[in-house]
C-alpha atoms as a PDB file:
ATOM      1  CA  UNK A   1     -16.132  11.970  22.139  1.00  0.00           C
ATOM      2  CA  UNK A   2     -14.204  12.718  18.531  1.00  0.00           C
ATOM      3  CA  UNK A   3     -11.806  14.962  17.499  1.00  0.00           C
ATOM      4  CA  UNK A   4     -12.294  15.910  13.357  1.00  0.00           C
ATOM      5  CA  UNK A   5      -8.466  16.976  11.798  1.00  0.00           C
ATOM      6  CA  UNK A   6      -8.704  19.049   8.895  1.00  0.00           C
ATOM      7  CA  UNK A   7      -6.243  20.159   7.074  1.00  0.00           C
ATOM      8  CA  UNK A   8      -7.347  22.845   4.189  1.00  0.00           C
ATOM      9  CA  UNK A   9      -6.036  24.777   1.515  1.00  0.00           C
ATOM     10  CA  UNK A  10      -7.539  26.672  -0.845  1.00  0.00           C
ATOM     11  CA  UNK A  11     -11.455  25.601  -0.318  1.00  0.00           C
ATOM     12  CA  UNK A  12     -13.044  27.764   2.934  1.00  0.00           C
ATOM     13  CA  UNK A  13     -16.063  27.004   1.900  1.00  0.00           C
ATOM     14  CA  UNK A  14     -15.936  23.622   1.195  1.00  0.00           C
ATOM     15  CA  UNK A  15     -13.921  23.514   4.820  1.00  0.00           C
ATOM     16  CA  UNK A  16     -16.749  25.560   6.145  1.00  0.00           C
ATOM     17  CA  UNK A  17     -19.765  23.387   4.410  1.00  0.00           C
ATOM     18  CA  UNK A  18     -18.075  20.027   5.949  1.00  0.00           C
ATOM     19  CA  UNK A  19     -18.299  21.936   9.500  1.00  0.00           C
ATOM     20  CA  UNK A  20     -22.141  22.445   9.029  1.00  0.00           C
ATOM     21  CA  UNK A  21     -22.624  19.114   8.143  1.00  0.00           C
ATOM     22  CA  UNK A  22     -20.850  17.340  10.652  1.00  0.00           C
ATOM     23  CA  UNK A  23     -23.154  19.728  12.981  1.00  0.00           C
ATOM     24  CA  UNK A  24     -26.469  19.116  11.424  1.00  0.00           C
ATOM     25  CA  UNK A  25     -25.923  15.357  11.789  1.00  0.00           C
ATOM     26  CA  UNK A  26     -24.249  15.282  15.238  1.00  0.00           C
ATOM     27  CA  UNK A  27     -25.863  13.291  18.007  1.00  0.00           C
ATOM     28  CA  UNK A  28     -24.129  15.865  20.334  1.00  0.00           C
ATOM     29  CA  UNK A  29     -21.951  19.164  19.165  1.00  0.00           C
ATOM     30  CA  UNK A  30     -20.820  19.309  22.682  1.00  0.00           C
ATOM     31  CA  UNK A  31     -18.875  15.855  21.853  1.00  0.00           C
ATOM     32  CA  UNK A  32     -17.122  17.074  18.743  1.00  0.00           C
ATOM     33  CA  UNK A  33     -13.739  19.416  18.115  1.00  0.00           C
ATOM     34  CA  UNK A  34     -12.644  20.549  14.981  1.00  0.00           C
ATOM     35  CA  UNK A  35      -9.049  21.103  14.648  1.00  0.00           C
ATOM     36  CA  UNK A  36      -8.339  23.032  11.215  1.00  0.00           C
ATOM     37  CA  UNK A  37      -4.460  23.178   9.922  1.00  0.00           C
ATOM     38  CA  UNK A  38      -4.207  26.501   7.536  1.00  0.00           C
ATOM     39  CA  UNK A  39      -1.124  27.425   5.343  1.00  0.00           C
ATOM     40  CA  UNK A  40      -0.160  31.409   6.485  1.00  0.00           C
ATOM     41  CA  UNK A  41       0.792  31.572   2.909  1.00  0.00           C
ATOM     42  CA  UNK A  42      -2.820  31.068   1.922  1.00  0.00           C
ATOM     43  CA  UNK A  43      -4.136  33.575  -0.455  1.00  0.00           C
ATOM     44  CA  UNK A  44      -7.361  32.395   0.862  1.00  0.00           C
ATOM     45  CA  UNK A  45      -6.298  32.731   4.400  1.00  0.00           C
ATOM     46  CA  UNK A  46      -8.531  35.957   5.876  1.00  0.00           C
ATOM     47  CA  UNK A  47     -11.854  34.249   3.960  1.00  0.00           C
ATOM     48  CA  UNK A  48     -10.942  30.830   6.341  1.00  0.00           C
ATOM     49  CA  UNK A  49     -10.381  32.905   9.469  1.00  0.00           C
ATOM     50  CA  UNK A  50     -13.668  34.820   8.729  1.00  0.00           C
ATOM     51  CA  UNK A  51     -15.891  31.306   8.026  1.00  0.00           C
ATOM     52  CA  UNK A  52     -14.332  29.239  10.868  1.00  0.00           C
ATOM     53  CA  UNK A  53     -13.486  31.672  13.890  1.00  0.00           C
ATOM     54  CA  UNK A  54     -15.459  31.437  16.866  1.00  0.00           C
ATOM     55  CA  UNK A  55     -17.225  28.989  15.702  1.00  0.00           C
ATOM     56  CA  UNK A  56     -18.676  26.485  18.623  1.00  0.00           C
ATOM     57  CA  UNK A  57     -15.819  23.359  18.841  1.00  0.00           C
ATOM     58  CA  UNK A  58     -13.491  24.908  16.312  1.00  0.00           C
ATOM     59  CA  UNK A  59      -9.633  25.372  17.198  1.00  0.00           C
ATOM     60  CA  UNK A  60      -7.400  26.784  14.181  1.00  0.00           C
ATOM     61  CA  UNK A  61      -3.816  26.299  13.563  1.00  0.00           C
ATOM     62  CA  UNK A  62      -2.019  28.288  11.169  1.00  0.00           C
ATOM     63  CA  UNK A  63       1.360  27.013  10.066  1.00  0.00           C
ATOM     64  CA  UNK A  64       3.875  26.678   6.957  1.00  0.00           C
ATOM     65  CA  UNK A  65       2.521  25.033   4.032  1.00  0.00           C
ATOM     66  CA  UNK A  66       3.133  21.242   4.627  1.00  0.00           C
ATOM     67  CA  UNK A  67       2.173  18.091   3.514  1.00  0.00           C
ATOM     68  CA  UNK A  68      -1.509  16.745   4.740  1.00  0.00           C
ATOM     69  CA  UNK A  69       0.259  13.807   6.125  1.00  0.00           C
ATOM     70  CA  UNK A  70       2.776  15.583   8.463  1.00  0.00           C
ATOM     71  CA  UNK A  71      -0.828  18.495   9.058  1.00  0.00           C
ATOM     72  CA  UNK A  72      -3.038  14.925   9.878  1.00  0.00           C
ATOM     73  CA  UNK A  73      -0.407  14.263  12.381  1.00  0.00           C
ATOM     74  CA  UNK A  74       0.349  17.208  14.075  1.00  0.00           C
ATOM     75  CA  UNK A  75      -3.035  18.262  14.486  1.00  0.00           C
ATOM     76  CA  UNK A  76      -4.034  14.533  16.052  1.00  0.00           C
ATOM     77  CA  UNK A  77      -1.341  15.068  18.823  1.00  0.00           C
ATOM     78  CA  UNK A  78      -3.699  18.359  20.012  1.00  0.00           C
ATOM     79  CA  UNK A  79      -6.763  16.311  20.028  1.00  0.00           C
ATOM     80  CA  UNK A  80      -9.353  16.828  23.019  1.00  0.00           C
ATOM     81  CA  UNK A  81     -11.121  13.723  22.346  1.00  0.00           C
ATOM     82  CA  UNK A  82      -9.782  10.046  22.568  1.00  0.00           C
ATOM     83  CA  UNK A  83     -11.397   9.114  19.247  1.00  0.00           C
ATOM     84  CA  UNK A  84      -9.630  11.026  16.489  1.00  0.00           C
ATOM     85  CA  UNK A  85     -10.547  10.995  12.211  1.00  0.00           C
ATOM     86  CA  UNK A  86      -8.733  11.925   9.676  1.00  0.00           C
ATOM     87  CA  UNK A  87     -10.894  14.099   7.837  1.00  0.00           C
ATOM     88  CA  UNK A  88     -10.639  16.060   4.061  1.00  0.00           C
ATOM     89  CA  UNK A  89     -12.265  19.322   3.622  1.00  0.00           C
ATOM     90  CA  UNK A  90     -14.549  18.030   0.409  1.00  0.00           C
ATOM     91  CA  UNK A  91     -16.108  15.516   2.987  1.00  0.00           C
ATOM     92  CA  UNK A  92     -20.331  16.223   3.441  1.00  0.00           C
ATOM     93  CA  UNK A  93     -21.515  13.982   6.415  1.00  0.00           C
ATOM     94  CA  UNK A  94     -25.274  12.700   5.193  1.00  0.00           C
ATOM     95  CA  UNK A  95     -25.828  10.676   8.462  1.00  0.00           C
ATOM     96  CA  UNK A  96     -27.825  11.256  11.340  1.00  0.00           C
ATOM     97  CA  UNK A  97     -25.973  10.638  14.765  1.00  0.00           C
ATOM     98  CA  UNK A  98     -22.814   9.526  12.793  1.00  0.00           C
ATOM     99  CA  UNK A  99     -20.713   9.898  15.872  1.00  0.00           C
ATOM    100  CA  UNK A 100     -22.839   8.147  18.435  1.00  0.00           C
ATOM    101  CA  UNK A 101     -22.568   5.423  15.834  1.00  0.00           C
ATOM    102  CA  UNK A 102     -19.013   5.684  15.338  1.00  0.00           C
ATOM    103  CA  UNK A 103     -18.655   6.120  19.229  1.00  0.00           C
ATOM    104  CA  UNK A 104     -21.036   2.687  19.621  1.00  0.00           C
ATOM    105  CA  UNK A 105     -18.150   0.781  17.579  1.00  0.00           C
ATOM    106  CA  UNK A 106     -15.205   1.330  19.988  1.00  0.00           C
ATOM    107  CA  UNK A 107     -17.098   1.137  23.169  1.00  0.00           C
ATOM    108  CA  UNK A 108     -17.108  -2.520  21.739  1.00  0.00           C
ATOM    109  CA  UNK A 109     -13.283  -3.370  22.380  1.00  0.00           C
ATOM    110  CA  UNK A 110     -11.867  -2.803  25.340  1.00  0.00           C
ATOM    111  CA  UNK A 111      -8.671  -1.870  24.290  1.00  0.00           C
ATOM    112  CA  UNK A 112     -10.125   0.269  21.436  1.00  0.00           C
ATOM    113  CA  UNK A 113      -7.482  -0.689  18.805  1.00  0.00           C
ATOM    114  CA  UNK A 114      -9.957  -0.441  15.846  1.00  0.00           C
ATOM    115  CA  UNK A 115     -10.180   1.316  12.218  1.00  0.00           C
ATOM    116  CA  UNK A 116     -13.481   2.696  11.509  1.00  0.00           C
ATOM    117  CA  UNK A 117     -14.247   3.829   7.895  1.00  0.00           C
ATOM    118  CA  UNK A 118     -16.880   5.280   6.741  1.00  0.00           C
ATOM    119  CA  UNK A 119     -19.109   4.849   2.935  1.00  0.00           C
ATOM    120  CA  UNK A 120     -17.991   7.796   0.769  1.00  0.00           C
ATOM    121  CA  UNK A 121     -21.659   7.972  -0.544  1.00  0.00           C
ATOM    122  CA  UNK A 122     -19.917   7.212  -4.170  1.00  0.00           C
ATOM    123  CA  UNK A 123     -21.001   3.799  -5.433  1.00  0.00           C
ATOM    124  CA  UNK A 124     -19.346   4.434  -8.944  1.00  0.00           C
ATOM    125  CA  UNK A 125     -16.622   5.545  -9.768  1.00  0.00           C
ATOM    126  CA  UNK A 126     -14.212   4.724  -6.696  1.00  0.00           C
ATOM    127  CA  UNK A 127     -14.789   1.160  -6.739  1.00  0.00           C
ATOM    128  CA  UNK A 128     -17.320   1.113  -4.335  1.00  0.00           C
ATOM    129  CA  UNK A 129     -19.686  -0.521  -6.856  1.00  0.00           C
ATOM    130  CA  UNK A 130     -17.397  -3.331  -6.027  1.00  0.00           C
ATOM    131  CA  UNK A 131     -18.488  -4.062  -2.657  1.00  0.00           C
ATOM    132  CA  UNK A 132     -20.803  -6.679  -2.758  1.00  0.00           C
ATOM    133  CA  UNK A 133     -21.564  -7.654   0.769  1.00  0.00           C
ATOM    134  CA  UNK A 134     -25.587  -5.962   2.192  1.00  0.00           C
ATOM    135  CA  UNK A 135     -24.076  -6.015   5.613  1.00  0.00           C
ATOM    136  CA  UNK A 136     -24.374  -2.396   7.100  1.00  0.00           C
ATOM    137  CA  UNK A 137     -21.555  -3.063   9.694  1.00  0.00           C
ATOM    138  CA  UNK A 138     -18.714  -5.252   9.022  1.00  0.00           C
ATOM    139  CA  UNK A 139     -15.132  -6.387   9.432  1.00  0.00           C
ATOM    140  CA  UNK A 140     -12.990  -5.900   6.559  1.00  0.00           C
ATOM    141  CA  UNK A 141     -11.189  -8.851   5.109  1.00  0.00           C
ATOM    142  CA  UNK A 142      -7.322  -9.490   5.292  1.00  0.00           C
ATOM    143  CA  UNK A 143      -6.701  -9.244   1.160  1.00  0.00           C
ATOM    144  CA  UNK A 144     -10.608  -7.367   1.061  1.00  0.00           C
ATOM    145  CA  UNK A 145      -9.207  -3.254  -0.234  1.00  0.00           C
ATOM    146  CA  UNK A 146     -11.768  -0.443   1.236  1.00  0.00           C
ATOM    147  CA  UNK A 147     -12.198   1.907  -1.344  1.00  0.00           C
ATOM    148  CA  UNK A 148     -12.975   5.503   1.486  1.00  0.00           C
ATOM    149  CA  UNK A 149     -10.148   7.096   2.426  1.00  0.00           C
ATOM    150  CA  UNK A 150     -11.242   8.770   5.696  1.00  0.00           C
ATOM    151  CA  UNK A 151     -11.690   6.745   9.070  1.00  0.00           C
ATOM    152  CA  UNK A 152     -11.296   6.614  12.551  1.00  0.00           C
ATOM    153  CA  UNK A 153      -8.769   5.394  15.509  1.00  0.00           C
ATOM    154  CA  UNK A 154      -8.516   5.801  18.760  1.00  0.00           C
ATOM    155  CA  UNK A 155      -5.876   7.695  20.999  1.00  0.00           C
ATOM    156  CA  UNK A 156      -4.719   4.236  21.981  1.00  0.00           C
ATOM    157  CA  UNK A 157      -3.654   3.005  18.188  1.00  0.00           C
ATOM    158  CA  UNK A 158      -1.713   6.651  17.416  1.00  0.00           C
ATOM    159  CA  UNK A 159       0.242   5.882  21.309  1.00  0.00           C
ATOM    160  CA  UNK A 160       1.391   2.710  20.257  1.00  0.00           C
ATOM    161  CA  UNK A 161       2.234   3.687  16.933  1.00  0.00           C
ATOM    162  CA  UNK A 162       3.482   7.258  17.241  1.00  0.00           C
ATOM    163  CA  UNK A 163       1.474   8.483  14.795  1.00  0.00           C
ATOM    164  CA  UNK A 164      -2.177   8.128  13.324  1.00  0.00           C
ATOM    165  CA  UNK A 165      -1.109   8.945   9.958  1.00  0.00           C
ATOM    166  CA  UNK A 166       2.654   6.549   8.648  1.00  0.00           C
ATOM    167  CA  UNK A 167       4.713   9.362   8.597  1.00  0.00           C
ATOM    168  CA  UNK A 168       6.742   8.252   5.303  1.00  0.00           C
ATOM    169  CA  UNK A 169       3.922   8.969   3.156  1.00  0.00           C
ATOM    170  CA  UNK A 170       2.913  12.907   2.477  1.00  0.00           C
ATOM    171  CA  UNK A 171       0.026  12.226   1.102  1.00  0.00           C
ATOM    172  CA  UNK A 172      -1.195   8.839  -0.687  1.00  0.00           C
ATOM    173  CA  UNK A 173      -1.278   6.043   0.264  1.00  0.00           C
ATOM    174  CA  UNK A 174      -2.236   6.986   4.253  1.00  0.00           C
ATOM    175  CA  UNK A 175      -5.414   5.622   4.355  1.00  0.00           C
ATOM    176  CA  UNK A 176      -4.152   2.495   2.097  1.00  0.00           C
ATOM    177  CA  UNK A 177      -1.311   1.931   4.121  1.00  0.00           C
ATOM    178  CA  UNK A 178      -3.815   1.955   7.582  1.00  0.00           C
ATOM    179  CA  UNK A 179      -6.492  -0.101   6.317  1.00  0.00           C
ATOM    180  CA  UNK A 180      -3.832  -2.873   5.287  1.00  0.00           C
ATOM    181  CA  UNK A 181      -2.870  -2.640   8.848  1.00  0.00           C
ATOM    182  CA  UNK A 182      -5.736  -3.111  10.724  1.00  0.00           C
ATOM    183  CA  UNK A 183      -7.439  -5.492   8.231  1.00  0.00           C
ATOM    184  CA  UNK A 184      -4.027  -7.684   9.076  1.00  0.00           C
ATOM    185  CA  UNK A 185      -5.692  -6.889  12.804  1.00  0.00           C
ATOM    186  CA  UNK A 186      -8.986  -8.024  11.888  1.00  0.00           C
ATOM    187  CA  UNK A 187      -9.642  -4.728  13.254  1.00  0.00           C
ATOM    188  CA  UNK A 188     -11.044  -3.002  10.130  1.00  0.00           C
ATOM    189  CA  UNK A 189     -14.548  -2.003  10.052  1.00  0.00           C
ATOM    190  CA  UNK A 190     -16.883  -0.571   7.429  1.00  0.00           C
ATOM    191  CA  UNK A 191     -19.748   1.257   8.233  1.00  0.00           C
ATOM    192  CA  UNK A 192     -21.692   0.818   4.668  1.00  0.00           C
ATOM    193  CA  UNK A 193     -24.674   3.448   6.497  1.00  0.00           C
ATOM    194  CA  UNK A 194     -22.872   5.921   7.929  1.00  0.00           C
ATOM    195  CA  UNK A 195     -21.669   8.392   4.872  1.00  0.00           C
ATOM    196  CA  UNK A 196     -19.180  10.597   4.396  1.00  0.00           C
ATOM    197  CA  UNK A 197     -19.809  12.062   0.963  1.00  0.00           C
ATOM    198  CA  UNK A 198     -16.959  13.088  -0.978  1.00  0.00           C
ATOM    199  CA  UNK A 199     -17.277  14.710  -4.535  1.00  0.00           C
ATOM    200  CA  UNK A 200     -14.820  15.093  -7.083  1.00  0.00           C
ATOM    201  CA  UNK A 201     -13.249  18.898  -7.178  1.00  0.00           C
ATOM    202  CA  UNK A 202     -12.049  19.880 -10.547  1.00  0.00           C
ATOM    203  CA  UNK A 203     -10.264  23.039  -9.581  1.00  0.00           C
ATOM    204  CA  UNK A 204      -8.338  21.421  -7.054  1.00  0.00           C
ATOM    205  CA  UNK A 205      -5.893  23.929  -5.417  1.00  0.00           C
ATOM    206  CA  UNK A 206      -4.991  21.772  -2.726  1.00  0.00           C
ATOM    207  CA  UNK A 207      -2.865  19.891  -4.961  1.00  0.00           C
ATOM    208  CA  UNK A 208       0.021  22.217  -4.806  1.00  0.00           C
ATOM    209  CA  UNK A 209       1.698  20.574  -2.405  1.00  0.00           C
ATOM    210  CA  UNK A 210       1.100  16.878  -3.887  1.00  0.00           C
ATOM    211  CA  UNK A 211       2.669  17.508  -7.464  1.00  0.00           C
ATOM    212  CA  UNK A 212       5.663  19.453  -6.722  1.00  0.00           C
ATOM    213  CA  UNK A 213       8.791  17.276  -6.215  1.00  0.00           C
ATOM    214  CA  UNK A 214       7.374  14.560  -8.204  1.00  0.00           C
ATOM    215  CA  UNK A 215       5.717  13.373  -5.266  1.00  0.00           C
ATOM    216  CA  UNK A 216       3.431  10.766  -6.606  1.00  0.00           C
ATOM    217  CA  UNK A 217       6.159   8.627  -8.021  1.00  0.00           C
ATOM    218  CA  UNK A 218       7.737   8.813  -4.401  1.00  0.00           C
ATOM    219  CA  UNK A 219       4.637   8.348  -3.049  1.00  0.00           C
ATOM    220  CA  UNK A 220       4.500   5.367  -5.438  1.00  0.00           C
ATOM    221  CA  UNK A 221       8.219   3.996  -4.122  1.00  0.00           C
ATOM    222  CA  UNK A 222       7.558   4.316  -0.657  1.00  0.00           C
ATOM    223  CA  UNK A 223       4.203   1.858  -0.870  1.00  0.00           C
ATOM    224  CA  UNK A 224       5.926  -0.769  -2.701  1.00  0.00           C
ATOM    225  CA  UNK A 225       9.076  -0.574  -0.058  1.00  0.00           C
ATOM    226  CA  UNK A 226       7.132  -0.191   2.417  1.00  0.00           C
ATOM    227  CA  UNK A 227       6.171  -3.591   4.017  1.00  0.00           C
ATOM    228  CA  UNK A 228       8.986  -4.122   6.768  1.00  0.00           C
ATOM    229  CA  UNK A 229       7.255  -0.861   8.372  1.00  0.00           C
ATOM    230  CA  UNK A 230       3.222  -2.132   7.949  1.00  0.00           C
ATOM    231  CA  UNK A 231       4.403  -5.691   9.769  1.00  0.00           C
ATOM    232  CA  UNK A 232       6.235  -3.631  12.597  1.00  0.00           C
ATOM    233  CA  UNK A 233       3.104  -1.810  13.102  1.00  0.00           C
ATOM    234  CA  UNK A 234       1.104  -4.402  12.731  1.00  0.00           C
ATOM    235  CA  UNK A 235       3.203  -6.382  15.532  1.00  0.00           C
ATOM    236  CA  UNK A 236       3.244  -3.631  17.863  1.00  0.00           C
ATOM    237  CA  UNK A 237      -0.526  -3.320  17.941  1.00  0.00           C
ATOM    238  CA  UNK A 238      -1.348  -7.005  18.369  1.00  0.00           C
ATOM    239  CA  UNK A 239       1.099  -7.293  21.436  1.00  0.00           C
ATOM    240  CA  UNK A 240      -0.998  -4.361  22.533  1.00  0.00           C
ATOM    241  CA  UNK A 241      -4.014  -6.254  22.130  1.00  0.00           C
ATOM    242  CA  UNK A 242      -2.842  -9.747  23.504  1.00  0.00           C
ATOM    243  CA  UNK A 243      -1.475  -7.324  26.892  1.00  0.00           C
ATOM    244  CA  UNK A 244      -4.095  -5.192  27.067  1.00  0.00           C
ATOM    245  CA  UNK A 245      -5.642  -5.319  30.939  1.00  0.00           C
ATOM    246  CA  UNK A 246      -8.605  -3.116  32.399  1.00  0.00           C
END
């Protein structure tokens, strides 16, 4: 049913506590996988390998340290399950049966080219507090920003794409850059009850690989020069959906 990529650095016990919770909520384990991306240079390596192995669902790759863009990627091209999510570490799922109901939105379009994103549970402080509509389920507007940055596609939007995550982007940005793409779709839907909580980390260790190399100013560049790519994308998967045949 869904494939969970995570990559994590630093945090095995947040890593471990967003495991539990995806559990404890789960219509079905049977229908998850958990696909964990480690850094072998990882002080916190042997404490990951000691939470996470042999878990039930749980496959671990251990690698170079890398960006989480190139990790969300790599990890989404071993995925068991046809629906995939790009998923952080810090996340706490609060919602019972959250992937039936996740599951329930795709079996809704045939050709299952469709962003699903989740409520962060925060509604201060990320902008959430702006979303006025009471609708629990609803497409996203065109010029309407999301404020959650972890969602949902399907096998079928990362084969036309070549990617789930936009490869030119290491980090920020990714979910930005994939919302704009499938609200240009009308293909962008919140799910205001299902909740993916995400807390703020003050020691956050996974940063390392974000603020060498002055990578939010390129991050930065690359968004704002970035538009040629989003319409490409955005042309590819609407001749998808205007071909699409059973």
């Amino acid at each position: 049913m869904i494939t969970l990529c995570i990559p994590s650095r630093g945090r095995p016990k947040l890593a471990r506590r967003m495991y539990d919770s995806a559990i404890a909520q789960s219509n079905s384990r049977k229908n998850l996988e958990f696909l964990f991306y480690l850094n072998e240079d990882d002080p916190s390596l042997p404490e990951y390998l000691n939470l996470l192995n042999n878990l039930p669902q749980v496959k671990i790759q251990v690698g170079p340290h890398q960006s989480t863009s190139f990790s969300w990627n790599r990890l989404a091209t071993r995925a068991m399950f046809d629906i995939i999510c790009l998923m952080g570490d810090d996340v706490q799922i609060e919602t019972k049966d959250w992937d039936r109901k996740i599951y329930e939105q795709f079996s809704k379009y045939d050709d299952k080219i469709l962003m699903v994103v989740p409520s962060t549970g925060r509604p201060r402080g990320y902008r959430q507090s702006q979303w006025k509509s009471k609708e629990s389920i609803r497409l996203v507007k065109k010029n309407e920003p999301l404020p959650a940055p972890h969602f949902a596609v399907h096998k079928n939007w990362i084969d036309v794409l070549g990617y789930m995550c936009p490869p030119q982007f290491w980090h920020f940005y990714v979910d930005s850059y994939t919302q704009k793409v499938a609200r240009s779709l009308e293909r962008c839907l919140f799910m205001k009850d299902v909740v993916w909580k995400v807390k703020k980390i003050e020691d956050n260790t996974a940063h390392q690989v974000r603020t060498v190399l002055n990578i939010r100013n390129r991050e930065d560049y690359v968004w704002n020069t970035c538009q040629r790519h989003l319409k490409s994308d955005v042309t590819a998967l609407k001749n998808f959906i205007d071909n699409f045949k059973l």
